[in-house]
N, C-alpha and C. Protein backbone atom coordinates (compact mmCIF):
# COMPACT_ATOMS: atom_id res chain seq x y z
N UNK A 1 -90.96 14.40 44.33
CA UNK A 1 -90.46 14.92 43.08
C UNK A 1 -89.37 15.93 43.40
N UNK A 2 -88.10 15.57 42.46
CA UNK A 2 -87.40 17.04 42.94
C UNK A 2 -86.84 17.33 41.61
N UNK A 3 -87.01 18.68 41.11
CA UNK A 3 -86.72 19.02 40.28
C UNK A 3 -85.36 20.12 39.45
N UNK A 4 -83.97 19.73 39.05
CA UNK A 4 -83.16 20.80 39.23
C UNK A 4 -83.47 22.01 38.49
N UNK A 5 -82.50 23.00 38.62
CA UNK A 5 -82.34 24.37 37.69
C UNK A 5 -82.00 24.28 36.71
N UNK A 6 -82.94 25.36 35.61
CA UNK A 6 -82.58 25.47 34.96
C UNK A 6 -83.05 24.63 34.33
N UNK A 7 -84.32 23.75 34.13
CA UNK A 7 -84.81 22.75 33.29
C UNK A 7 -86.34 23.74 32.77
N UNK A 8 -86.08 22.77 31.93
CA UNK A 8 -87.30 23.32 30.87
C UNK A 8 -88.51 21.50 30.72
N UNK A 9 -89.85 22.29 30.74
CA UNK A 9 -90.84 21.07 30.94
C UNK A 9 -91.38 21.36 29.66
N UNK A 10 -91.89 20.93 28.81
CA UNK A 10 -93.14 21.21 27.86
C UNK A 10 -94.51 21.22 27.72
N UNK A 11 -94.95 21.41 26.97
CA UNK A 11 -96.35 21.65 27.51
C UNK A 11 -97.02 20.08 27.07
N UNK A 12 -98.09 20.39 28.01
CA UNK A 12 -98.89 18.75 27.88
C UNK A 12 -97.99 17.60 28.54
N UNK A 13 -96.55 17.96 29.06
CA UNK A 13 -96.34 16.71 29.80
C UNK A 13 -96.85 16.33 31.12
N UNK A 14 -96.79 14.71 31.15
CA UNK A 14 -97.41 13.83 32.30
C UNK A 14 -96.44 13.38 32.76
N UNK A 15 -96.18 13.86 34.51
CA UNK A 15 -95.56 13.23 35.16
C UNK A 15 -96.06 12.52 36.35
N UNK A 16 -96.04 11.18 36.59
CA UNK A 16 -96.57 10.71 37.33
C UNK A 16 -95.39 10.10 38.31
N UNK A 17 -95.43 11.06 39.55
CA UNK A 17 -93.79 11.04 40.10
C UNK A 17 -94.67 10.02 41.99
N UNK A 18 -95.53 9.73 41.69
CA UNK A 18 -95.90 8.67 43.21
C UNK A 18 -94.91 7.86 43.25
N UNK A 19 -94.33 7.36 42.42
CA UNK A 19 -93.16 6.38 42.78
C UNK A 19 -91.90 6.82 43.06
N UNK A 20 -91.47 8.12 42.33
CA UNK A 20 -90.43 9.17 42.92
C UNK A 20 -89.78 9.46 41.82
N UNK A 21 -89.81 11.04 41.30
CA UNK A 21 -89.08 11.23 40.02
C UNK A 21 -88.02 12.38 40.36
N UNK A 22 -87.10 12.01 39.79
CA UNK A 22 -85.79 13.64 40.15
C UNK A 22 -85.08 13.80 38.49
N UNK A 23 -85.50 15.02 38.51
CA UNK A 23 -85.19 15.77 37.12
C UNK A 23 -83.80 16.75 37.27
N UNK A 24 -82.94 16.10 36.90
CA UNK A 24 -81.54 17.20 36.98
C UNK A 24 -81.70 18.56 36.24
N UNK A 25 -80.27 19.05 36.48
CA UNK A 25 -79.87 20.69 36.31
C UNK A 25 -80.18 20.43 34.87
N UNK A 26 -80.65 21.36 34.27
CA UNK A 26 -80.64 21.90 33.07
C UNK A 26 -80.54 21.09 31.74
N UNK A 27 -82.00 20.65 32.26
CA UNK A 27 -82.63 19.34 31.60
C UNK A 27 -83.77 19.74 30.56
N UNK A 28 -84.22 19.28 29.31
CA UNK A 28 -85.17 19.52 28.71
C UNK A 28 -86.36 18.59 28.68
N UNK A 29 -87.72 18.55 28.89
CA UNK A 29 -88.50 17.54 28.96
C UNK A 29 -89.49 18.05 27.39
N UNK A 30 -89.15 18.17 26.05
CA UNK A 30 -90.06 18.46 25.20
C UNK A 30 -91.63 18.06 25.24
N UNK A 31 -92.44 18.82 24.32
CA UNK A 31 -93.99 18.75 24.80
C UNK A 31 -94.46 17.32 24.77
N UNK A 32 -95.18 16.92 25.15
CA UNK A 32 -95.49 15.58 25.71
C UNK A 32 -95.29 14.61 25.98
N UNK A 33 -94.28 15.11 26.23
CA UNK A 33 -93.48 13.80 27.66
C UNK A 33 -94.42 12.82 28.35
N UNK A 34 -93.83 11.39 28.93
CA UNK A 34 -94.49 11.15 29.54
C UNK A 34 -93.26 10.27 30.37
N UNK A 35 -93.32 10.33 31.83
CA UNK A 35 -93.09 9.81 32.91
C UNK A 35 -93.75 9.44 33.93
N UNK A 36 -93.85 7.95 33.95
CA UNK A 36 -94.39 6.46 34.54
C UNK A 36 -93.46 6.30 35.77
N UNK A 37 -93.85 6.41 36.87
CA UNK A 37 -93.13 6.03 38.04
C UNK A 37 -93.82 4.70 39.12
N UNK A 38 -94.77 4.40 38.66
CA UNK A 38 -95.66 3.26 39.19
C UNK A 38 -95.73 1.85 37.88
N UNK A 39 -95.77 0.81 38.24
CA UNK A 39 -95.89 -0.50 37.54
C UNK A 39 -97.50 -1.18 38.04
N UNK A 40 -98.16 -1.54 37.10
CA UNK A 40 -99.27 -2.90 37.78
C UNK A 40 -98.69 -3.73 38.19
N UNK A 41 -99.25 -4.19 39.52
CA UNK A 41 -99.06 -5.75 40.18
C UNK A 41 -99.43 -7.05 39.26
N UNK A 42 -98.98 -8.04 38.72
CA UNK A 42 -100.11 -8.69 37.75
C UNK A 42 -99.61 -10.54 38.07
N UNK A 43 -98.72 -10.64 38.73
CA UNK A 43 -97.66 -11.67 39.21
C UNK A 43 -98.48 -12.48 40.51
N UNK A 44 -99.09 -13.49 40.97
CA UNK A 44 -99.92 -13.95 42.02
C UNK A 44 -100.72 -13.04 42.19
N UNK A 45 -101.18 -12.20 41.43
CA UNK A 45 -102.66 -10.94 41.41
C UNK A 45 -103.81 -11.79 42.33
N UNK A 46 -104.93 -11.04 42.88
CA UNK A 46 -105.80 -11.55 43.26
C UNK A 46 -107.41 -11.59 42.51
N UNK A 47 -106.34 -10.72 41.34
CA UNK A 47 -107.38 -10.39 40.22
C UNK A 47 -106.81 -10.09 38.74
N UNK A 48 -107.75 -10.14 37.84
CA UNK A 48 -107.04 -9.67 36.96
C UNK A 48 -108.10 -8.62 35.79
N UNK A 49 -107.18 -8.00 35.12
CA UNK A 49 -105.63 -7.83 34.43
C UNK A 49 -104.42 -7.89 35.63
N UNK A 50 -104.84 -7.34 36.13
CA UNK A 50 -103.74 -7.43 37.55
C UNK A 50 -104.45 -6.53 38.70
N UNK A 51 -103.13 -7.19 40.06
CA UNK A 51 -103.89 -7.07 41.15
C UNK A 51 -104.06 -5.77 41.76
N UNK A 52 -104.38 -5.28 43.16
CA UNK A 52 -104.55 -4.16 43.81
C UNK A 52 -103.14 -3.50 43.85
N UNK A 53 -102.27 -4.18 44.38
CA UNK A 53 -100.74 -3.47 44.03
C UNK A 53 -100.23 -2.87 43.42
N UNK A 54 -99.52 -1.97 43.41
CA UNK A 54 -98.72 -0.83 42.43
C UNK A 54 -97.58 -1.15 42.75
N UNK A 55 -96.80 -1.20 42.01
CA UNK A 55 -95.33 -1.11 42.17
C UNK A 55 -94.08 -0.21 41.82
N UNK A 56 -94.03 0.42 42.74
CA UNK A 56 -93.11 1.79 43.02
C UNK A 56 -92.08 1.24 42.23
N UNK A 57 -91.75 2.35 40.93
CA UNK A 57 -90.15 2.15 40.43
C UNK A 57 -89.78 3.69 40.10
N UNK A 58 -89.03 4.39 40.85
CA UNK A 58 -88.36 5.41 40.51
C UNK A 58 -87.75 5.80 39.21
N UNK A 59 -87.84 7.07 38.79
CA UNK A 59 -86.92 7.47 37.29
C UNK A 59 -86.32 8.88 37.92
N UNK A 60 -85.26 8.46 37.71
CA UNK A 60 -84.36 9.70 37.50
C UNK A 60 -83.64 9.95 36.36
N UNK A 61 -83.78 11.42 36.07
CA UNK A 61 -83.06 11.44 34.90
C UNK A 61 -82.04 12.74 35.24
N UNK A 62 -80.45 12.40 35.07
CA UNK A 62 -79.58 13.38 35.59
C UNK A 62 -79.25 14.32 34.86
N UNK A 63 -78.17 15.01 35.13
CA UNK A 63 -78.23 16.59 34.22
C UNK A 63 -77.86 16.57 32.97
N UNK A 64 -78.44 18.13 32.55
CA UNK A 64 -78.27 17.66 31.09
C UNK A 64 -79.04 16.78 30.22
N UNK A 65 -80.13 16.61 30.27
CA UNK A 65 -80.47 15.13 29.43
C UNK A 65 -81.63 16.28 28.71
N UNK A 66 -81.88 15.79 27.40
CA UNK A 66 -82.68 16.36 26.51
C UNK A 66 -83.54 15.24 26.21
N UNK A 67 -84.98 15.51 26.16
CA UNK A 67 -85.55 14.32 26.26
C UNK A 67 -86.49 15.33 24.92
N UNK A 68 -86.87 14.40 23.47
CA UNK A 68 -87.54 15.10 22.36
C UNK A 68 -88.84 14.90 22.94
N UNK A 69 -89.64 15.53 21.97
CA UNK A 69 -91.49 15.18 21.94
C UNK A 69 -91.55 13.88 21.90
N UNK A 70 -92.79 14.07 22.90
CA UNK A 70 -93.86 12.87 22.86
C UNK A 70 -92.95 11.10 22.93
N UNK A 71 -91.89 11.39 23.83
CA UNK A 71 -91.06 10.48 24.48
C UNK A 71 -91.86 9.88 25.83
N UNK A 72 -91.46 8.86 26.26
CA UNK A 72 -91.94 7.83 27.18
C UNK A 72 -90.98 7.35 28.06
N UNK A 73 -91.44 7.75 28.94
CA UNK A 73 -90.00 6.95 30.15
C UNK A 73 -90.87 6.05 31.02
N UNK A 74 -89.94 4.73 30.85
CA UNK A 74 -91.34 3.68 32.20
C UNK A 74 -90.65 3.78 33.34
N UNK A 75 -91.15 3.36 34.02
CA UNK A 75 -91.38 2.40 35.41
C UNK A 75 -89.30 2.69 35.53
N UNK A 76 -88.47 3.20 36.40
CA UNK A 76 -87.83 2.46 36.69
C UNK A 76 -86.40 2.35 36.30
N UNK A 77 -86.81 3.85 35.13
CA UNK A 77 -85.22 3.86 34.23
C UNK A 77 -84.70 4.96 34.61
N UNK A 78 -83.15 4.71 34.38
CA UNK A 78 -82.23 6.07 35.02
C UNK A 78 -81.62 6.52 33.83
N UNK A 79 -82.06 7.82 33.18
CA UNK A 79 -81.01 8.41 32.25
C UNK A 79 -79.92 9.07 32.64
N UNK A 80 -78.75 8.57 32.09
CA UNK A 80 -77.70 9.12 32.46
C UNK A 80 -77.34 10.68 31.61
N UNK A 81 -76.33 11.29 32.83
CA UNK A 81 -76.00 12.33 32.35
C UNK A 81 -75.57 12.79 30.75
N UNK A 82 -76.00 13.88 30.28
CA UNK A 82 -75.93 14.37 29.13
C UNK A 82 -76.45 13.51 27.78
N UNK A 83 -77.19 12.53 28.16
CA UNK A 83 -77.86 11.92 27.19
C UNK A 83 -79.17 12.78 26.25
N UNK A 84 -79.58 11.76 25.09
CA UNK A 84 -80.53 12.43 24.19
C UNK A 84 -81.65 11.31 24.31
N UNK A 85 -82.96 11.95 24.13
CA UNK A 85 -83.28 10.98 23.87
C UNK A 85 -84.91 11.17 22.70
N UNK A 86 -84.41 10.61 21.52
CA UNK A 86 -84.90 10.73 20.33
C UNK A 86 -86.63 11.11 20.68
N UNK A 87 -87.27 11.70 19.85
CA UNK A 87 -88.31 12.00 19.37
C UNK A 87 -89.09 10.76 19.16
N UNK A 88 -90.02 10.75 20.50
CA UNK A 88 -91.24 9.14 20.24
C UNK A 88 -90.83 7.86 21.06
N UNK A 89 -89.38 8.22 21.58
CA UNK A 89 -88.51 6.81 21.98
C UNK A 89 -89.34 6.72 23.20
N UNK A 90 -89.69 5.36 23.42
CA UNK A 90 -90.08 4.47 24.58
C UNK A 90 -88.90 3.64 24.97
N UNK A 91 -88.40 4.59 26.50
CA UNK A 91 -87.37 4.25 27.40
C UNK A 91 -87.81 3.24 28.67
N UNK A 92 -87.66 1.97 28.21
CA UNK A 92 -87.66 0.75 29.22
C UNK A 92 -86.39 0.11 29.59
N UNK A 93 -85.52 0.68 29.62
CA UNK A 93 -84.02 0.53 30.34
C UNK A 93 -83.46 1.61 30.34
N UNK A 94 -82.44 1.46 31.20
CA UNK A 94 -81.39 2.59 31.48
C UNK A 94 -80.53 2.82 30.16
N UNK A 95 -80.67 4.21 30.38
CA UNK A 95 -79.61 5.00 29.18
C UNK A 95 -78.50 5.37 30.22
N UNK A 96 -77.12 5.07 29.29
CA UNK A 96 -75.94 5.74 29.67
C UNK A 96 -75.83 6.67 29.49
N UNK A 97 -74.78 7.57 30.35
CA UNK A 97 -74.38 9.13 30.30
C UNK A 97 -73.59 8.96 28.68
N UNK A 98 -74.34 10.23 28.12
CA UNK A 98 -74.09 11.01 26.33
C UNK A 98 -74.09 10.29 25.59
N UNK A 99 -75.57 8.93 25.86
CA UNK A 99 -75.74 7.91 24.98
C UNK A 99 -76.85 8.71 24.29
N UNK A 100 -77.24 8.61 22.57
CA UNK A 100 -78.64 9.13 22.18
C UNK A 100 -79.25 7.59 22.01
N UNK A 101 -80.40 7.66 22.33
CA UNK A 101 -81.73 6.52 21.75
C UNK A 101 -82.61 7.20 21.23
N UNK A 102 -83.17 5.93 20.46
CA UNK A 102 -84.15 6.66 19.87
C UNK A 102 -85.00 5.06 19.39
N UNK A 103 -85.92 5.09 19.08
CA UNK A 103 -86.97 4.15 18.45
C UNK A 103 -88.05 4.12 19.74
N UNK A 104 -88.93 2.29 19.79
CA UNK A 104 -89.58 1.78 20.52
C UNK A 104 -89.47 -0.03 20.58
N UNK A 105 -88.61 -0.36 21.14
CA UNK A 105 -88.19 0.05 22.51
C UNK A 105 -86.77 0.81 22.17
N UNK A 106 -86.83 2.08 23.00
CA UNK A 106 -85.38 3.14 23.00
C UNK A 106 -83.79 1.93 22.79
N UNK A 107 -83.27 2.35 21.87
CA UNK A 107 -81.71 1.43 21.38
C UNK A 107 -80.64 2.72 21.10
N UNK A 108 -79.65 2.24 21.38
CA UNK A 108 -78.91 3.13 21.42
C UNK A 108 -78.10 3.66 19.40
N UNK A 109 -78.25 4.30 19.27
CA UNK A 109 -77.24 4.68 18.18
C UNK A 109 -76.43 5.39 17.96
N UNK A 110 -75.75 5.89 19.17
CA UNK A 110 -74.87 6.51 18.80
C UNK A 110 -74.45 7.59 19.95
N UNK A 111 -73.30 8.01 20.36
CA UNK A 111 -73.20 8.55 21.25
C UNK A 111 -72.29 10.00 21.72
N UNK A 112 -72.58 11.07 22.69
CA UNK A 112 -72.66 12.28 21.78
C UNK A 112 -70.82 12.39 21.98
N UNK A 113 -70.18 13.35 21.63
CA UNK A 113 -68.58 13.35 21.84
C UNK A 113 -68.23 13.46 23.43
N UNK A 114 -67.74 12.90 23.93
CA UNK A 114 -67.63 13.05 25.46
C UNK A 114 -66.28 13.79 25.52
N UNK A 115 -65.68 13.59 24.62
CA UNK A 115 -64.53 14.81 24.98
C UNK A 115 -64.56 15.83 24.82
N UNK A 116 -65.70 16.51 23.74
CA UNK A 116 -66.38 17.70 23.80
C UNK A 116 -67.02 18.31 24.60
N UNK A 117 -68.27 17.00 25.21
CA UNK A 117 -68.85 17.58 25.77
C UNK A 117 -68.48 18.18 27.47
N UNK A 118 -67.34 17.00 27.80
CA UNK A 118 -66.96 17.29 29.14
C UNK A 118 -66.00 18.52 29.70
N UNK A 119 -65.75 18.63 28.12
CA UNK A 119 -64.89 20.28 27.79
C UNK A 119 -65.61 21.43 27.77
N UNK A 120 -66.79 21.45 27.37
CA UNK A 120 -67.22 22.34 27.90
C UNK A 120 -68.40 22.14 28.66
N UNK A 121 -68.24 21.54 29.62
CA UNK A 121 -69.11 21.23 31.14
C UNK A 121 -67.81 21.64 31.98
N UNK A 122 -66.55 21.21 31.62
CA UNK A 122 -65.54 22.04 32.57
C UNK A 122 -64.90 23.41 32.47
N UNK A 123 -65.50 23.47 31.09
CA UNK A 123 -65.73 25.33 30.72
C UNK A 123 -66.69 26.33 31.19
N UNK A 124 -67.57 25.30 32.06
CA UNK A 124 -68.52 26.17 32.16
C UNK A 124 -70.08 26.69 31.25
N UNK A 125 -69.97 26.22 30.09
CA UNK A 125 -70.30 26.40 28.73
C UNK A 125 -71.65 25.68 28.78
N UNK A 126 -72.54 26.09 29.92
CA UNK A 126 -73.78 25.33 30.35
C UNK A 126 -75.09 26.50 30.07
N UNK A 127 -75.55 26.08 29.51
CA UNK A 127 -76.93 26.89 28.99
C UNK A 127 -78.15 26.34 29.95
N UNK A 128 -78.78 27.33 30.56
CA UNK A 128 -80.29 26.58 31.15
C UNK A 128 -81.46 26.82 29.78
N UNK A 129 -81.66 25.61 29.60
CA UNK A 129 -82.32 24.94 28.40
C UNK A 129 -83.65 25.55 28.63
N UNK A 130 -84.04 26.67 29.74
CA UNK A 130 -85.08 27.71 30.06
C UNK A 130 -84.97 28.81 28.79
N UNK A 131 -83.76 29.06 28.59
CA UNK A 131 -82.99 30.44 28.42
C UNK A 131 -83.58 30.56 26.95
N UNK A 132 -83.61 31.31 25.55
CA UNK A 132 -84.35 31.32 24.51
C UNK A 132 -83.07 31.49 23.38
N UNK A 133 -82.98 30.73 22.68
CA UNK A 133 -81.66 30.48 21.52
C UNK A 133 -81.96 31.67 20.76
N UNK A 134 -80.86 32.11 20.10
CA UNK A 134 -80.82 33.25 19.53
C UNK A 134 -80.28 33.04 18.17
N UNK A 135 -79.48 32.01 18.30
CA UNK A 135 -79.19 31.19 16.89
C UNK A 135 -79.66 30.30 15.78
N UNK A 136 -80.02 30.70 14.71
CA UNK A 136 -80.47 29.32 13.99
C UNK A 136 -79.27 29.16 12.61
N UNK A 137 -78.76 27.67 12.82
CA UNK A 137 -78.42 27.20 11.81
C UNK A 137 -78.76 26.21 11.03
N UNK A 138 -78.39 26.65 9.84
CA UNK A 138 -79.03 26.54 8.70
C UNK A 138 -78.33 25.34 7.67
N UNK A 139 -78.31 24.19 8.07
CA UNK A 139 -77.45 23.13 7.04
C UNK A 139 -76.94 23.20 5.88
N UNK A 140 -75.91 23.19 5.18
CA UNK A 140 -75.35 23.41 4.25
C UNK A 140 -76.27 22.96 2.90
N UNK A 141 -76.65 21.36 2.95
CA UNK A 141 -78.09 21.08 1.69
C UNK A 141 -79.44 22.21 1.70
N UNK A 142 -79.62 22.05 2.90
CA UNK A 142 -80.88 23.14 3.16
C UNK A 142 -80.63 24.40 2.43
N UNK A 143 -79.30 25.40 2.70
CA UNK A 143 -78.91 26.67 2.20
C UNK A 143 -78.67 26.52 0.68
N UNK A 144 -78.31 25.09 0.30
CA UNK A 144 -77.93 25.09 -1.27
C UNK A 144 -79.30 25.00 -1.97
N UNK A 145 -80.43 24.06 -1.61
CA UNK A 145 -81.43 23.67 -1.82
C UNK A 145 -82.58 24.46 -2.21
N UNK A 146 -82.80 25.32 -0.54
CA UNK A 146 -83.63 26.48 -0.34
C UNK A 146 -83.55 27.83 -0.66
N UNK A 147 -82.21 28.05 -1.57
CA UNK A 147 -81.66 29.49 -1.43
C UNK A 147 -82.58 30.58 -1.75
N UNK A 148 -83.37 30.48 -2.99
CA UNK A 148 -84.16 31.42 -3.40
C UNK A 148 -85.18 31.67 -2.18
N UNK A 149 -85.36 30.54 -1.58
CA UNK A 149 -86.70 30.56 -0.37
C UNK A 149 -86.24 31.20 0.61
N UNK A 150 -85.15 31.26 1.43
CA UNK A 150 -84.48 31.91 2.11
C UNK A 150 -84.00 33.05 2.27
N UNK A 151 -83.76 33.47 0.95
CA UNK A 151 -83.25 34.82 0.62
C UNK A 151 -84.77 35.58 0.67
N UNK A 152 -85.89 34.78 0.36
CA UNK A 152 -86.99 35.65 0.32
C UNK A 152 -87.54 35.82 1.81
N UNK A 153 -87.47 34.53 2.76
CA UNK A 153 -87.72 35.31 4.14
C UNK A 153 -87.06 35.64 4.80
N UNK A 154 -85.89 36.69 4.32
CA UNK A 154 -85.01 37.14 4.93
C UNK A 154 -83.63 36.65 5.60
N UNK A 155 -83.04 35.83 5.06
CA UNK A 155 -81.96 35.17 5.41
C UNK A 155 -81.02 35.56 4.57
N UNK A 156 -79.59 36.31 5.25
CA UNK A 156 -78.92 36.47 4.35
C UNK A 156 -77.91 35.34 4.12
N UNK A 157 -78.03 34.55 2.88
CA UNK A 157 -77.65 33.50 2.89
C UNK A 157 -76.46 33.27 2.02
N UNK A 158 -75.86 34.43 1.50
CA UNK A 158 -74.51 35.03 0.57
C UNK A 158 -73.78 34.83 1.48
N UNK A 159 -73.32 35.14 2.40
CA UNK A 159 -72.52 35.71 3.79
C UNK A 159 -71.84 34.62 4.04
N UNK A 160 -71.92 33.60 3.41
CA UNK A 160 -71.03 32.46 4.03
C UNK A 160 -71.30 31.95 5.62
N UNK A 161 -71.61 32.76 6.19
CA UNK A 161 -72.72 32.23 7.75
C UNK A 161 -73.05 31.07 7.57
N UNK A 162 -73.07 29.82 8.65
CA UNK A 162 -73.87 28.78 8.91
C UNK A 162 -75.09 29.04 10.27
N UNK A 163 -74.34 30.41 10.49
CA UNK A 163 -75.34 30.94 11.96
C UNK A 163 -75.95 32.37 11.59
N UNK A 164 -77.58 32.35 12.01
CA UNK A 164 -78.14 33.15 11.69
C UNK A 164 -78.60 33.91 12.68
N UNK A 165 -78.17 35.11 13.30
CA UNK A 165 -78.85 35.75 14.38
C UNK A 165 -80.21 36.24 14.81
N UNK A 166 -80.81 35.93 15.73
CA UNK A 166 -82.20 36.47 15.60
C UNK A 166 -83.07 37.14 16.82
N UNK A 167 -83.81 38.17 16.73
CA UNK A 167 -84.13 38.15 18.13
C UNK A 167 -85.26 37.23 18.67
N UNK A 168 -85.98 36.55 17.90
CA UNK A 168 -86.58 35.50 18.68
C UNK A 168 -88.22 35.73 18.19
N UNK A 169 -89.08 34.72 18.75
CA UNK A 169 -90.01 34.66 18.19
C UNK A 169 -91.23 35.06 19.76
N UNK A 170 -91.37 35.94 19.74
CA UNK A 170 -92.04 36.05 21.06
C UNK A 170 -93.71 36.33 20.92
């Protein structure tokens, strides 16, 4: 297992790295993850459901990659750099670098701005996804929608702000 900086794991995730797992720089693994690095033998088995064999398939997932809750990575897939990958998605192929998926089986829909994003990866403009956000914004329907609710737990929501400063929830 090798794991980079600056990544964040969640709680309750399963990694099962016997087959070999490498987690890039400043990566998010949300709470219950799960990473599969072994396959059943089940092909000329000597038994079944399947045989004594395991079959080693590596996952790497490179930097940058945000992986939501209770996501699934099998046997064998490589996420590419700066990818997303949706909330629940079961990843049985390779994701491209600043592709998002999302469903079961993981499909791609859509993919994040690469001229943005590589602008500020050459800016420097890299957060370790450890680090604790200080920002919350607040969607424009949500602020029109919720206003009275907002204004009551303290949001000043007159201000024309889409960003709300905060010190955090500790």
């Amino acid at each position: 297992m090798k794991i980079g900086d600056g990544v964040f794991i969640g709680e309750d995730c399963l990694i099962d790295a016997i087959g070999g797992f490498q987690l890039g720089n400043c990566c998010a693994l949300a709470a219950r993850t799960i990473v599969l690095t072994l396959d059943h033998h089940h092909r000329c088995a000597e038994s079944i459901p399947w045989g004594e064999a395991r079959i080693i398939k590596p996952v790497v997932i490179e930097d940058y990659v945000w992986v939501g809750m209770n996501a699934s990575i099998l046997p064998g897939v490589t996420i590419g750099e700066g990818a997303i990958v949706g909330l629940g998605a079961v990843v049985s192929k390779d994701v491209p670098s600043c592709a998002i998926v999302v469903g079961n089986p993981a499909r791609i829909v859509r993919y994040r701005d690469e001229k943005e994003y590589y602008a500020l990866k050459k800016r420097g403009a890299v957060k370790a996804v450890s680090a604790r956000c200080t920002r919350l914004w607040i969607p424009v329907e949500i602020r029109e929608n919720y206003h009275d609710l907002l204004r009551e737990v303290g949001y000043d929501i007159d201000n024309g702000r889409e960003y709300f400063e905060f010190t955090g929830m500790d």
